[in-house]
PDB file of N, CA and C in Angstrom:
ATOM      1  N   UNK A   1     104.453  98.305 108.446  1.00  0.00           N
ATOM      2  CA  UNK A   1     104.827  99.265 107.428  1.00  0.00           C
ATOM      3  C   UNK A   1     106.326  99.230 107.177  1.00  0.00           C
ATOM      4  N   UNK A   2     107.018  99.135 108.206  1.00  0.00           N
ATOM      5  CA  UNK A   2     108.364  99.315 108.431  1.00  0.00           C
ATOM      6  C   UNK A   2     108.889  97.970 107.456  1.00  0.00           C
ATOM      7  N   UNK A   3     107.867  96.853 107.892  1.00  0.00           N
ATOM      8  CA  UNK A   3     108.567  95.686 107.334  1.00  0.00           C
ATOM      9  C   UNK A   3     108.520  95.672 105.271  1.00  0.00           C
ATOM     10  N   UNK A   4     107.580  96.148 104.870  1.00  0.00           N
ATOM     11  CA  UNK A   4     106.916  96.264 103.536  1.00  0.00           C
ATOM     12  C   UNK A   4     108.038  97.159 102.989  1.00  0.00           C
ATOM     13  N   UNK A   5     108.508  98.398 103.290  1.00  0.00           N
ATOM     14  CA  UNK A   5     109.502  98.714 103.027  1.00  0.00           C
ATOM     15  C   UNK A   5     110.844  98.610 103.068  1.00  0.00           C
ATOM     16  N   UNK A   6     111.362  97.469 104.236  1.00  0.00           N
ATOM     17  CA  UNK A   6     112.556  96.860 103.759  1.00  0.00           C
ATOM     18  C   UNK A   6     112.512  95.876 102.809  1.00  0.00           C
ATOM     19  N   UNK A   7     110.822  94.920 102.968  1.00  0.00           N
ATOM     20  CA  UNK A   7     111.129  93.947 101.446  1.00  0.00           C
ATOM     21  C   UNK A   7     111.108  94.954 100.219  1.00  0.00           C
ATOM     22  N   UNK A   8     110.604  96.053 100.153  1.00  0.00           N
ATOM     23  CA  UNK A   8     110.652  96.655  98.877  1.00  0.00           C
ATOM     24  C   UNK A   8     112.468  96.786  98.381  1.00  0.00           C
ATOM     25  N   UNK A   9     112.909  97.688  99.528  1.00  0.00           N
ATOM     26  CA  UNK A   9     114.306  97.572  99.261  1.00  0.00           C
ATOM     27  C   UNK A   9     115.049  96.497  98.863  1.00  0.00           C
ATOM     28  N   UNK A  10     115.140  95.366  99.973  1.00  0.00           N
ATOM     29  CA  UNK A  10     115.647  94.277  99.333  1.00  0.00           C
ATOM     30  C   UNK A  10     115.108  93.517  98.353  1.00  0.00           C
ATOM     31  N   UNK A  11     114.166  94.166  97.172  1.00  0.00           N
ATOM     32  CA  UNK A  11     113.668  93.644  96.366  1.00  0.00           C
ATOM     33  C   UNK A  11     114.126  94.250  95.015  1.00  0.00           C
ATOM     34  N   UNK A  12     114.495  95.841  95.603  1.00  0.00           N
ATOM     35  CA  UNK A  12     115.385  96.878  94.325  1.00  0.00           C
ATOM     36  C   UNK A  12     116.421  95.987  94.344  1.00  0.00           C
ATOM     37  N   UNK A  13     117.353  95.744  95.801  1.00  0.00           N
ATOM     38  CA  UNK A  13     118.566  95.508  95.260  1.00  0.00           C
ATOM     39  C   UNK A  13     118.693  94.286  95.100  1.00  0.00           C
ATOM     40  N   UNK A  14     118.315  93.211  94.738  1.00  0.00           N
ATOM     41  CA  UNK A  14     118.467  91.633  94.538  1.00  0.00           C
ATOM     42  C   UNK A  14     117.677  91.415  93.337  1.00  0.00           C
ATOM     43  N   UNK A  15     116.469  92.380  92.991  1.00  0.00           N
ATOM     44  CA  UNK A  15     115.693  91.840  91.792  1.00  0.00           C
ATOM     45  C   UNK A  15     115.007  90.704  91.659  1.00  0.00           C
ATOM     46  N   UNK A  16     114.547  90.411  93.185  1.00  0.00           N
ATOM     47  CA  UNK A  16     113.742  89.461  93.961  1.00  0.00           C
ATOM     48  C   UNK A  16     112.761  90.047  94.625  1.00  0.00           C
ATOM     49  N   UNK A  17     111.250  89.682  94.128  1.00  0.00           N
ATOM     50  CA  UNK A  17     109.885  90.413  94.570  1.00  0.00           C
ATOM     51  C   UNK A  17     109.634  89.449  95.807  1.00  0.00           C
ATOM     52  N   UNK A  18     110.342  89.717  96.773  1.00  0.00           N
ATOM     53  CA  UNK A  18     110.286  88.513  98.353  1.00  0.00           C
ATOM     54  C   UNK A  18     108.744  88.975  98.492  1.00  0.00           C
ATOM     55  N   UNK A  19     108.163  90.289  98.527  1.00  0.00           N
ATOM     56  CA  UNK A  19     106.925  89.854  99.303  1.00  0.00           C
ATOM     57  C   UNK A  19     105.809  89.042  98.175  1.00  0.00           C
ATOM     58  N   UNK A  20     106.614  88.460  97.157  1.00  0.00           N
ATOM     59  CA  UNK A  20     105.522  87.564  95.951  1.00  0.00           C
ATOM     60  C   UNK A  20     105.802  86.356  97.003  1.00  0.00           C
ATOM     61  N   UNK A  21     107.447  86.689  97.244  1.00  0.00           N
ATOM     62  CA  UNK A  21     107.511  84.722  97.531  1.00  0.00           C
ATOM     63  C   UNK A  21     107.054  84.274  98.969  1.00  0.00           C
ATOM     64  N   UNK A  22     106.786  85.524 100.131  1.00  0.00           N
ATOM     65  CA  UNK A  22     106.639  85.215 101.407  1.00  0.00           C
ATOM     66  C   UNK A  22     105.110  85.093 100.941  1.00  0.00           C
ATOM     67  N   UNK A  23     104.708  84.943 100.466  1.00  0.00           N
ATOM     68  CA  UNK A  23     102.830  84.731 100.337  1.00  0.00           C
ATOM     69  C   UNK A  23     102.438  83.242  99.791  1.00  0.00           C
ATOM     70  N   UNK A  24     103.918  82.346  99.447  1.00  0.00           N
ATOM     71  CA  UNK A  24     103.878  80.981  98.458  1.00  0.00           C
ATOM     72  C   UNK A  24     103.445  80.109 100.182  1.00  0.00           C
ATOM     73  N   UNK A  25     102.848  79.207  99.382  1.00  0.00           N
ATOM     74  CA  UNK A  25     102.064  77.896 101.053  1.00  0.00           C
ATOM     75  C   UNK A  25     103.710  77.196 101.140  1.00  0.00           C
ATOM     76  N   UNK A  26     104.782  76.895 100.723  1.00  0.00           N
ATOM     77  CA  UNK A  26     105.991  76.756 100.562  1.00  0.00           C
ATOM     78  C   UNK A  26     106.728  77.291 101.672  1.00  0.00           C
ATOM     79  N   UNK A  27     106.999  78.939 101.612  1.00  0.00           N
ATOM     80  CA  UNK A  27     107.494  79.511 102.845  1.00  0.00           C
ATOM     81  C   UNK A  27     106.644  79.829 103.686  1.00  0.00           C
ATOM     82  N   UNK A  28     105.267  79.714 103.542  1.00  0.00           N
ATOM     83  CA  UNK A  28     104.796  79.778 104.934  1.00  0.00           C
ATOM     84  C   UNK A  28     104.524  78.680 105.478  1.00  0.00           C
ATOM     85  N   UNK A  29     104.891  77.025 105.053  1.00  0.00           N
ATOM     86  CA  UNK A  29     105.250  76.061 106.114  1.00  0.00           C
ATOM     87  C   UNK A  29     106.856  76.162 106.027  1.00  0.00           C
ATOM     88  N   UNK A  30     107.795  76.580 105.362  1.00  0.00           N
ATOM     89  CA  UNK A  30     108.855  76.851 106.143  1.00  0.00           C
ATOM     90  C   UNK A  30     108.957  77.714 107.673  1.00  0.00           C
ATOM     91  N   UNK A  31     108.409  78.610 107.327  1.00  0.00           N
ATOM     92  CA  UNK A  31     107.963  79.531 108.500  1.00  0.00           C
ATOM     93  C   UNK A  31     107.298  79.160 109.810  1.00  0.00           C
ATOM     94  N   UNK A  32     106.354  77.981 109.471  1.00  0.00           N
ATOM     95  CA  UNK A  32     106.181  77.459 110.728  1.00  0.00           C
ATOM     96  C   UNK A  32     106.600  76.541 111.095  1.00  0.00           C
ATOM     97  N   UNK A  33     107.184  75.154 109.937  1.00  0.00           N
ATOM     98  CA  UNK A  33     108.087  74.396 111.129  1.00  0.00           C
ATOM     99  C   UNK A  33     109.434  75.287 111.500  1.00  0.00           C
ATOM    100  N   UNK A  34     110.084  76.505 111.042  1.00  0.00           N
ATOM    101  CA  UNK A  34     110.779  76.688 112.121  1.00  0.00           C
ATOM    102  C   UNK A  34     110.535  77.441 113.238  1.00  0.00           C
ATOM    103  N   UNK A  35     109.210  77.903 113.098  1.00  0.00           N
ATOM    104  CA  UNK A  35     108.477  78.461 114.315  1.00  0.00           C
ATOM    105  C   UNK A  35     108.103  77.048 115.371  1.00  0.00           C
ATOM    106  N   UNK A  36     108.080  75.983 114.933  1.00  0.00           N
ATOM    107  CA  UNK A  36     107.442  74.704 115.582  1.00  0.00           C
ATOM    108  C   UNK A  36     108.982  74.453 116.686  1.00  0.00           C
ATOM    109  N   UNK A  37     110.088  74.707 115.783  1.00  0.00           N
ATOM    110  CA  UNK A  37     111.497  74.283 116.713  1.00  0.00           C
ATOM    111  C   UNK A  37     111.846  75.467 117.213  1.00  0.00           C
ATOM    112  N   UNK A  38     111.982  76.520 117.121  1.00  0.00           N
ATOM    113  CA  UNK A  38     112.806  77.714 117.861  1.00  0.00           C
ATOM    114  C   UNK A  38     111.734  77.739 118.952  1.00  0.00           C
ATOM    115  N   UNK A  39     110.524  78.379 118.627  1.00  0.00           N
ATOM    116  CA  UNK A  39     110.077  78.627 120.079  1.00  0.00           C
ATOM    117  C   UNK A  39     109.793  78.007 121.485  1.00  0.00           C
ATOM    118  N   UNK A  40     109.641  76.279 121.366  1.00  0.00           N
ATOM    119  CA  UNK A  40     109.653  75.315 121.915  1.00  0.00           C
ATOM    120  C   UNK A  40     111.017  75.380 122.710  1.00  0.00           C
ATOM    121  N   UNK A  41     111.894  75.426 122.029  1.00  0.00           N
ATOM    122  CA  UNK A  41     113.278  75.516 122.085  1.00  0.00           C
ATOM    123  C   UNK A  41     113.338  76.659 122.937  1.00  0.00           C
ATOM    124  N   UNK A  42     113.154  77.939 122.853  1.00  0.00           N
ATOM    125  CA  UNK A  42     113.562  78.480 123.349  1.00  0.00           C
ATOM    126  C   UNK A  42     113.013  78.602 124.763  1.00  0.00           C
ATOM    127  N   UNK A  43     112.050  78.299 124.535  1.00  0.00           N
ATOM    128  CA  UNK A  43     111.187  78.458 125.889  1.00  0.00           C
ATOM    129  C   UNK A  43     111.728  77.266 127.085  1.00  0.00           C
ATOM    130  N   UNK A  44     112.106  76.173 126.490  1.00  0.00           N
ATOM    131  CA  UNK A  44     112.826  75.006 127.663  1.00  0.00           C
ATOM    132  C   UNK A  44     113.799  75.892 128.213  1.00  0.00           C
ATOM    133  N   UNK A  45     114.703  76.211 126.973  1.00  0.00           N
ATOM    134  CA  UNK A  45     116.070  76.871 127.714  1.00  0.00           C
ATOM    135  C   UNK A  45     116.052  78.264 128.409  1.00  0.00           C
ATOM    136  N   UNK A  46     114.946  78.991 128.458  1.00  0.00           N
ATOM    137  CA  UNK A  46     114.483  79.719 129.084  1.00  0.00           C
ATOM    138  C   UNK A  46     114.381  79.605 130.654  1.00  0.00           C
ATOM    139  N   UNK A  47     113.440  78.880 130.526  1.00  0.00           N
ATOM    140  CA  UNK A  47     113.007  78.229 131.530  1.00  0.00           C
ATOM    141  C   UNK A  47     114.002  77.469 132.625  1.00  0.00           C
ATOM    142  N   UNK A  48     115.001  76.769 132.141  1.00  0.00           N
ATOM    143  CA  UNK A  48     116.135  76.000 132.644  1.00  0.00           C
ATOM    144  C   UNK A  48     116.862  76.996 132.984  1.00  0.00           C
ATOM    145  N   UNK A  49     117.182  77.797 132.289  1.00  0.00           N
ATOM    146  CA  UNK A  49     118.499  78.377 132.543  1.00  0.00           C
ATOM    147  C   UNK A  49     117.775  79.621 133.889  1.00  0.00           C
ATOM    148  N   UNK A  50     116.457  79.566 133.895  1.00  0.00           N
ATOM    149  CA  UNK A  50     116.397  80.913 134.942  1.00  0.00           C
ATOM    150  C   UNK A  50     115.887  79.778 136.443  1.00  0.00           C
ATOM    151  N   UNK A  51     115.817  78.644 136.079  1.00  0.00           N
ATOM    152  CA  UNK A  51     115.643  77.871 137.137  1.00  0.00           C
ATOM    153  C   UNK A  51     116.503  77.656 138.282  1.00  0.00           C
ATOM    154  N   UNK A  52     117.669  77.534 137.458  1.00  0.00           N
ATOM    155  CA  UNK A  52     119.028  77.393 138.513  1.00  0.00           C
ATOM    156  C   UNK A  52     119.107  78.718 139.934  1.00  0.00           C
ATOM    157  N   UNK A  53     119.090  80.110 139.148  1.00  0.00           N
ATOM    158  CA  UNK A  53     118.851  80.807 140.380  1.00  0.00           C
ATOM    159  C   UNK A  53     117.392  81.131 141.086  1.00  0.00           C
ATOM    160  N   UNK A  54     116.896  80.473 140.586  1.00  0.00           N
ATOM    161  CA  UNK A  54     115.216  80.546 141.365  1.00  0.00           C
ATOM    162  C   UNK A  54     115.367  79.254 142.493  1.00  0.00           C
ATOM    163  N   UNK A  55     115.871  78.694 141.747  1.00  0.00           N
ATOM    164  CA  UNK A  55     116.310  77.403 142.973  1.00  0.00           C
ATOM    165  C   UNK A  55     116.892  77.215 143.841  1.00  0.00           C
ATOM    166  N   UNK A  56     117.908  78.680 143.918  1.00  0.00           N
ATOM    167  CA  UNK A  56     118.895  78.390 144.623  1.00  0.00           C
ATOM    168  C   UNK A  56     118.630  79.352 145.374  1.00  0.00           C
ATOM    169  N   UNK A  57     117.933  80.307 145.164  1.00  0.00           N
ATOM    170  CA  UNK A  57     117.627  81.424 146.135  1.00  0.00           C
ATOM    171  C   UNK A  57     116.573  81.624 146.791  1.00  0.00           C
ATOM    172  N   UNK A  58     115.528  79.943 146.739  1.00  0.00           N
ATOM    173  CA  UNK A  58     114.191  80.022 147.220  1.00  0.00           C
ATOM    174  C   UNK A  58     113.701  78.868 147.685  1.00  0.00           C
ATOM    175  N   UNK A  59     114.607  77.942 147.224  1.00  0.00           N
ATOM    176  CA  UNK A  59     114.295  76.395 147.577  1.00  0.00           C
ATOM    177  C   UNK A  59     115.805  76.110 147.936  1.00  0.00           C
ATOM    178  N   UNK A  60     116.045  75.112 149.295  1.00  0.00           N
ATOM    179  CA  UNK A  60     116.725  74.440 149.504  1.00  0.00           C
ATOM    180  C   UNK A  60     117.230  73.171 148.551  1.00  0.00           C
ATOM    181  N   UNK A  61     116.488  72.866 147.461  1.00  0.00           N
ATOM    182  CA  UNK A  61     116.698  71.329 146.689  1.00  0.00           C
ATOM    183  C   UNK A  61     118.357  71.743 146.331  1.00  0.00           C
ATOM    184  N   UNK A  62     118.574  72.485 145.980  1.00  0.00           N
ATOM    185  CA  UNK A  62     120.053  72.642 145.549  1.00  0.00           C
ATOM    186  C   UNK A  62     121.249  72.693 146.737  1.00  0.00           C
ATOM    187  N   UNK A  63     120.488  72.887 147.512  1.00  0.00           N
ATOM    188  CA  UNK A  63     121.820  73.186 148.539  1.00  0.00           C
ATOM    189  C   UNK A  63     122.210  71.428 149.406  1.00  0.00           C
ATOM    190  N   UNK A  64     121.580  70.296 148.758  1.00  0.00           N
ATOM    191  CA  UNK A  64     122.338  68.998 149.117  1.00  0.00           C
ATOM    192  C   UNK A  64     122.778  68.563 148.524  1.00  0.00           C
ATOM    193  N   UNK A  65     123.920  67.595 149.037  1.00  0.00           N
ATOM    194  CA  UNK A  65     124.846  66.923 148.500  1.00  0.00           C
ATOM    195  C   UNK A  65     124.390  65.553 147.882  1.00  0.00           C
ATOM    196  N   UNK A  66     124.597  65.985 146.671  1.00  0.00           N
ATOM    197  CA  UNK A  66     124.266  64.779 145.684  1.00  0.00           C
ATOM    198  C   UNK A  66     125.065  63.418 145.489  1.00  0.00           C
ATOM    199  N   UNK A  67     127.009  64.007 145.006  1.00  0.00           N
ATOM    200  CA  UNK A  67     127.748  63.310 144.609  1.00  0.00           C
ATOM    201  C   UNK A  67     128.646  63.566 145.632  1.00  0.00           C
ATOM    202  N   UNK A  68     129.071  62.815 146.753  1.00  0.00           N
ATOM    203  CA  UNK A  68     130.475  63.420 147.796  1.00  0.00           C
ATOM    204  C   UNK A  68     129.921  64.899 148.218  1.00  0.00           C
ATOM    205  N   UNK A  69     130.860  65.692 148.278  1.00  0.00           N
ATOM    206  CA  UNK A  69     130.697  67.070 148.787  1.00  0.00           C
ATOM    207  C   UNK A  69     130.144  67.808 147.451  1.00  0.00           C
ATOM    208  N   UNK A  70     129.901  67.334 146.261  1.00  0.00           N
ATOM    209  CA  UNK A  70     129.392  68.531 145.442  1.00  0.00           C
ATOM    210  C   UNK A  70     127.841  68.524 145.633  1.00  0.00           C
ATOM    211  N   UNK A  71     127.305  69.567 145.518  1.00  0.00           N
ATOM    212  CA  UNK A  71     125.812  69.801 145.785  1.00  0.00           C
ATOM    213  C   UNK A  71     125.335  69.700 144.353  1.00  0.00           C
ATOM    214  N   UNK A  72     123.814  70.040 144.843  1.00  0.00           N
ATOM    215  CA  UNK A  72     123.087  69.948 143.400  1.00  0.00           C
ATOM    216  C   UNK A  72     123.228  71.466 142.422  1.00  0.00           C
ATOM    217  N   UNK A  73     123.491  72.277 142.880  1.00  0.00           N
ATOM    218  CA  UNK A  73     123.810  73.595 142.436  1.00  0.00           C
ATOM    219  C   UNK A  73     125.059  73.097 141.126  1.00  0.00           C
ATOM    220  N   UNK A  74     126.154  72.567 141.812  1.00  0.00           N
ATOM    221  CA  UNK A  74     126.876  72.557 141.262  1.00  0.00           C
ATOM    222  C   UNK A  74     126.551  71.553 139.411  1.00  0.00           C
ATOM    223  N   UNK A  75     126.151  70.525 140.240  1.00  0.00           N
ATOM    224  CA  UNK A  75     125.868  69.956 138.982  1.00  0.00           C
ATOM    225  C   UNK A  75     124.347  70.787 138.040  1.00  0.00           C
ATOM    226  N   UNK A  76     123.946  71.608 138.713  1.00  0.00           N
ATOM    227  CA  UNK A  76     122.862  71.820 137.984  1.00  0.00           C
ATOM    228  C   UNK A  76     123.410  73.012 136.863  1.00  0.00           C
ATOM    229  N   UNK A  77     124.128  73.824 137.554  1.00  0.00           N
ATOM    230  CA  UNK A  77     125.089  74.465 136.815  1.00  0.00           C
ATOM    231  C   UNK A  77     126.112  74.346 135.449  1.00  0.00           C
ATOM    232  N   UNK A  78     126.621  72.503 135.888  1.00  0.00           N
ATOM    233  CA  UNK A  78     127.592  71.988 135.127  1.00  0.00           C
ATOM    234  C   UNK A  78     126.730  71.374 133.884  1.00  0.00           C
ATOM    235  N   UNK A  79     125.530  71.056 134.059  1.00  0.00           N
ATOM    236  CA  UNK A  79     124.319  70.811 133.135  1.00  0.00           C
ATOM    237  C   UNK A  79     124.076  71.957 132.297  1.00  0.00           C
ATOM    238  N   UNK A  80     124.022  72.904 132.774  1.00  0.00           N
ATOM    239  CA  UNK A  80     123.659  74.548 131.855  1.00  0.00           C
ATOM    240  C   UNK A  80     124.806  74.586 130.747  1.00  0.00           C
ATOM    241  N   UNK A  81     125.437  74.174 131.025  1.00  0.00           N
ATOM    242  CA  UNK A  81     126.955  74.129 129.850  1.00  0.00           C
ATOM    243  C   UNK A  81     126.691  72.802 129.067  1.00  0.00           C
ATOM    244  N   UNK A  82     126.076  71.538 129.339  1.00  0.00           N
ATOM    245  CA  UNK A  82     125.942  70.745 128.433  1.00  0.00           C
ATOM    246  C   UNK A  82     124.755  70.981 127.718  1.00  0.00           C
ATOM    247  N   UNK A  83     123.569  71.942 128.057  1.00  0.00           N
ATOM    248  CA  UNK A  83     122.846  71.910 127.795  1.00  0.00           C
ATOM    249  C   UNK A  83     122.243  72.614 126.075  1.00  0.00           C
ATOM    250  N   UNK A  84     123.459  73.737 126.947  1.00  0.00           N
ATOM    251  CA  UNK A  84     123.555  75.287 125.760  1.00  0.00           C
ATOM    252  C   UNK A  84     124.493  74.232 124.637  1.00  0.00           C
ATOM    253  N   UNK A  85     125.364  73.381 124.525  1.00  0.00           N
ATOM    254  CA  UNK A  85     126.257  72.792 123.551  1.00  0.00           C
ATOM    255  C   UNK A  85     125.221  72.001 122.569  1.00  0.00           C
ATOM    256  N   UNK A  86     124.130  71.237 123.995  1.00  0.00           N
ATOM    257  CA  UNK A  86     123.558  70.306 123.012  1.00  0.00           C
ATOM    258  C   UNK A  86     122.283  71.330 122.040  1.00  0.00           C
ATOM    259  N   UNK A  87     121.550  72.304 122.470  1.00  0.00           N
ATOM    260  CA  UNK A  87     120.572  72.693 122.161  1.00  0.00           C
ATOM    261  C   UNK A  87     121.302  73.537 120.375  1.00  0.00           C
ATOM    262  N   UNK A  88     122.713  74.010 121.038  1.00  0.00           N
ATOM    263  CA  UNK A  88     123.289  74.988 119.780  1.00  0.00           C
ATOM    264  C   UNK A  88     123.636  73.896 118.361  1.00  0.00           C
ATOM    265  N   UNK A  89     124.343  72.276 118.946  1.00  0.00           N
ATOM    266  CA  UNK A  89     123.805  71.827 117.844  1.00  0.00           C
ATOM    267  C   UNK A  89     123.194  71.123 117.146  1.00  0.00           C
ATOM    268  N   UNK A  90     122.463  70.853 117.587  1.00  0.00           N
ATOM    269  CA  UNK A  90     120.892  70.614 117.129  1.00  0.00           C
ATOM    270  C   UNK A  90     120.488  72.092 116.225  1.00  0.00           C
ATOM    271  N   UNK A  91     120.653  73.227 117.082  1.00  0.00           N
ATOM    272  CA  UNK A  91     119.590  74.213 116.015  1.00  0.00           C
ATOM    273  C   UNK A  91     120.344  74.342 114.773  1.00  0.00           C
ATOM    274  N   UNK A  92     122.200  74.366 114.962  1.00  0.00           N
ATOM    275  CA  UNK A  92     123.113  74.076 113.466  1.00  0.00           C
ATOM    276  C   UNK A  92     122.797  73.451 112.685  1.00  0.00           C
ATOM    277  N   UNK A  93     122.483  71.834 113.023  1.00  0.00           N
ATOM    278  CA  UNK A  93     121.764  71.165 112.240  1.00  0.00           C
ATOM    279  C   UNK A  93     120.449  71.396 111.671  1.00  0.00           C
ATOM    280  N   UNK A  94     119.297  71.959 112.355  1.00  0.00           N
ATOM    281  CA  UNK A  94     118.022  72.169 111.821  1.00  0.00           C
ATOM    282  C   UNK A  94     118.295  73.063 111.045  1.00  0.00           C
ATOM    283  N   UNK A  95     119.513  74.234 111.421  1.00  0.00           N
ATOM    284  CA  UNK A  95     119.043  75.388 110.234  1.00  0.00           C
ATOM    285  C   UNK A  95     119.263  75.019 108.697  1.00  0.00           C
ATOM    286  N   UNK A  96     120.259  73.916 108.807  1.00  0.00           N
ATOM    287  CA  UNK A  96     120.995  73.717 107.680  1.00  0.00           C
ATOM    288  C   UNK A  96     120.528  73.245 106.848  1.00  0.00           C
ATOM    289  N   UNK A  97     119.035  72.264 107.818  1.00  0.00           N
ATOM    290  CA  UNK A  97     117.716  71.866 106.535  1.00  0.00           C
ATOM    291  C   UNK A  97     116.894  73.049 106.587  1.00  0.00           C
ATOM    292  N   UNK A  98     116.356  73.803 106.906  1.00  0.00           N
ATOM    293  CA  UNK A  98     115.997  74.674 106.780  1.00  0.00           C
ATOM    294  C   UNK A  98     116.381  75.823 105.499  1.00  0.00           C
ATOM    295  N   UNK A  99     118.006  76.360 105.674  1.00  0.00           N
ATOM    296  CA  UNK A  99     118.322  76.571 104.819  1.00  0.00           C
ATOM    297  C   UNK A  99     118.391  75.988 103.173  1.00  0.00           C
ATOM    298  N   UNK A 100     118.779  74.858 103.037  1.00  0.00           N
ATOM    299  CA  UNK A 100     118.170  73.795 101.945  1.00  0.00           C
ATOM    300  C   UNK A 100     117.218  74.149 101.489  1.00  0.00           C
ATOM    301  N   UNK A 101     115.428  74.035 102.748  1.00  0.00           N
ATOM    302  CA  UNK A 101     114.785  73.747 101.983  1.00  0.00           C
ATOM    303  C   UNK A 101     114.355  75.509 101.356  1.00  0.00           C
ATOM    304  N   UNK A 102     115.399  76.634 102.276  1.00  0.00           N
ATOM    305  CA  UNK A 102     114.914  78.239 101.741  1.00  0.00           C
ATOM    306  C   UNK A 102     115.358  78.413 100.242  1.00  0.00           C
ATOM    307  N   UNK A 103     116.443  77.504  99.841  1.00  0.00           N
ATOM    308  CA  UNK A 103     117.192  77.720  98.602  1.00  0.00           C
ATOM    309  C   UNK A 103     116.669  77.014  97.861  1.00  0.00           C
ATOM    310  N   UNK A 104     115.484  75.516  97.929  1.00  0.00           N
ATOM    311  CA  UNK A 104     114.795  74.787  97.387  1.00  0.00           C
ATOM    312  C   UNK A 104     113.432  75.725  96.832  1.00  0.00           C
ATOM    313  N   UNK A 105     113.070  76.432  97.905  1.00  0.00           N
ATOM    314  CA  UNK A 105     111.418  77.088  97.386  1.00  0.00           C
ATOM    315  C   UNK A 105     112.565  78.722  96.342  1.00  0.00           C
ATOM    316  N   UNK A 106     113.455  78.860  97.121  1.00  0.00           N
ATOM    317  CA  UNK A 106     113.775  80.216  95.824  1.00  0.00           C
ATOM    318  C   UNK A 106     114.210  79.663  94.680  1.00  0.00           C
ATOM    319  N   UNK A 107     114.527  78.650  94.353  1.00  0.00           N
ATOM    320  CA  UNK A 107     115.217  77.979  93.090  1.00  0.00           C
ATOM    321  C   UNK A 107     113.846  77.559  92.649  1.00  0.00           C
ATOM    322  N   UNK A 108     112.526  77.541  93.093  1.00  0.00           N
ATOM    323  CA  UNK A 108     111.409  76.904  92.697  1.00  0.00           C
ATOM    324  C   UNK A 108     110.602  78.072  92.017  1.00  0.00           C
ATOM    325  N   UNK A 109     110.824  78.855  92.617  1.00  0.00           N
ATOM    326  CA  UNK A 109     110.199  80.149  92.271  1.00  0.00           C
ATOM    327  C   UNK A 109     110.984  81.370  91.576  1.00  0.00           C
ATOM    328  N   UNK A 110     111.824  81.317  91.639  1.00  0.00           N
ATOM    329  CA  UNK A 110     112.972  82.132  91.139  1.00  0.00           C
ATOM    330  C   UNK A 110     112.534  82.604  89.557  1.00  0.00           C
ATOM    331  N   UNK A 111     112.294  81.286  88.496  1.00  0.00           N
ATOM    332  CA  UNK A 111     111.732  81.957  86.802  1.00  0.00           C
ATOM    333  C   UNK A 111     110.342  82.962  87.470  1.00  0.00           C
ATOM    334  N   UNK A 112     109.019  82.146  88.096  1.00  0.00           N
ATOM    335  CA  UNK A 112     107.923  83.284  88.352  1.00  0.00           C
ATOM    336  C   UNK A 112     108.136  84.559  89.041  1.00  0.00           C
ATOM    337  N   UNK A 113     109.633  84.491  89.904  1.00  0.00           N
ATOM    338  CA  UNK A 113     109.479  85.532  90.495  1.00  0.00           C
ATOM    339  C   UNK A 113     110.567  86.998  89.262  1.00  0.00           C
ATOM    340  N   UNK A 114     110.850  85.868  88.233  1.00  0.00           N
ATOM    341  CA  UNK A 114     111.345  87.222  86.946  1.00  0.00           C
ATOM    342  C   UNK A 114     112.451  87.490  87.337  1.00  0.00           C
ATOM    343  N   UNK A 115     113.399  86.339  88.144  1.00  0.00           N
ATOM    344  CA  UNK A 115     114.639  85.998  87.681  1.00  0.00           C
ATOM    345  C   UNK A 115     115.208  85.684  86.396  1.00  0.00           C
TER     346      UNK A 115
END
């Protein structure tokens, strides 16, 4: 309910009937390939990032020395920082087709929707 009435609003003030265009087969495969990459996505880095202290506070694998005196903690740690860089841009990049293709289906629909 809650949601029907903010598209109404943002439909007074833009003069864009969004809940015509969220019903087009257009944005609802936009909608799921970026449902196909975020949640996948999020769920690795989820997962990774709560691993490090599950590992370290329940399993010994982290507490040997991998490289010289640094342990695996350390590098598993120093990984969480390459990890969050690589995942953030990658999703920069996906949004940016994404975005494209959001401005592709409103420029498509934009005369039916009585622009």
């Amino acid at each position: 309910m809650k949601q029907s009435i903010l598209l109404e609003e943002q439909s007074d003030q833009q003069g864009i009937p969004y809940h015509s265009l969220i019903k087009t087969n257009e944005f609802e495969e936009l909608v799921k390939r970026k449902k196909s990459f975020i949640i996948p996505t999020t769920v690795f880095f989820l997962i990774f990032y709560f691993s490090l202290p599950l590992l370290a506070a329940y399993t010994k694998v982290l507490h040997t020395e991998v490289i010289g005196p640094i342990t695996g903690a350390w590098l598993f740690a120093s990984m969480q920082f390459l990890v969050v860089w690589i995942c953030g841009f990658i999703y920069v990049k996906k949004s940016e087709k994404y975005d494209n293709l959001s401005k592709a289906i409103l420029q498509k629909y934009r005369k039916e929707l009585g622009e």
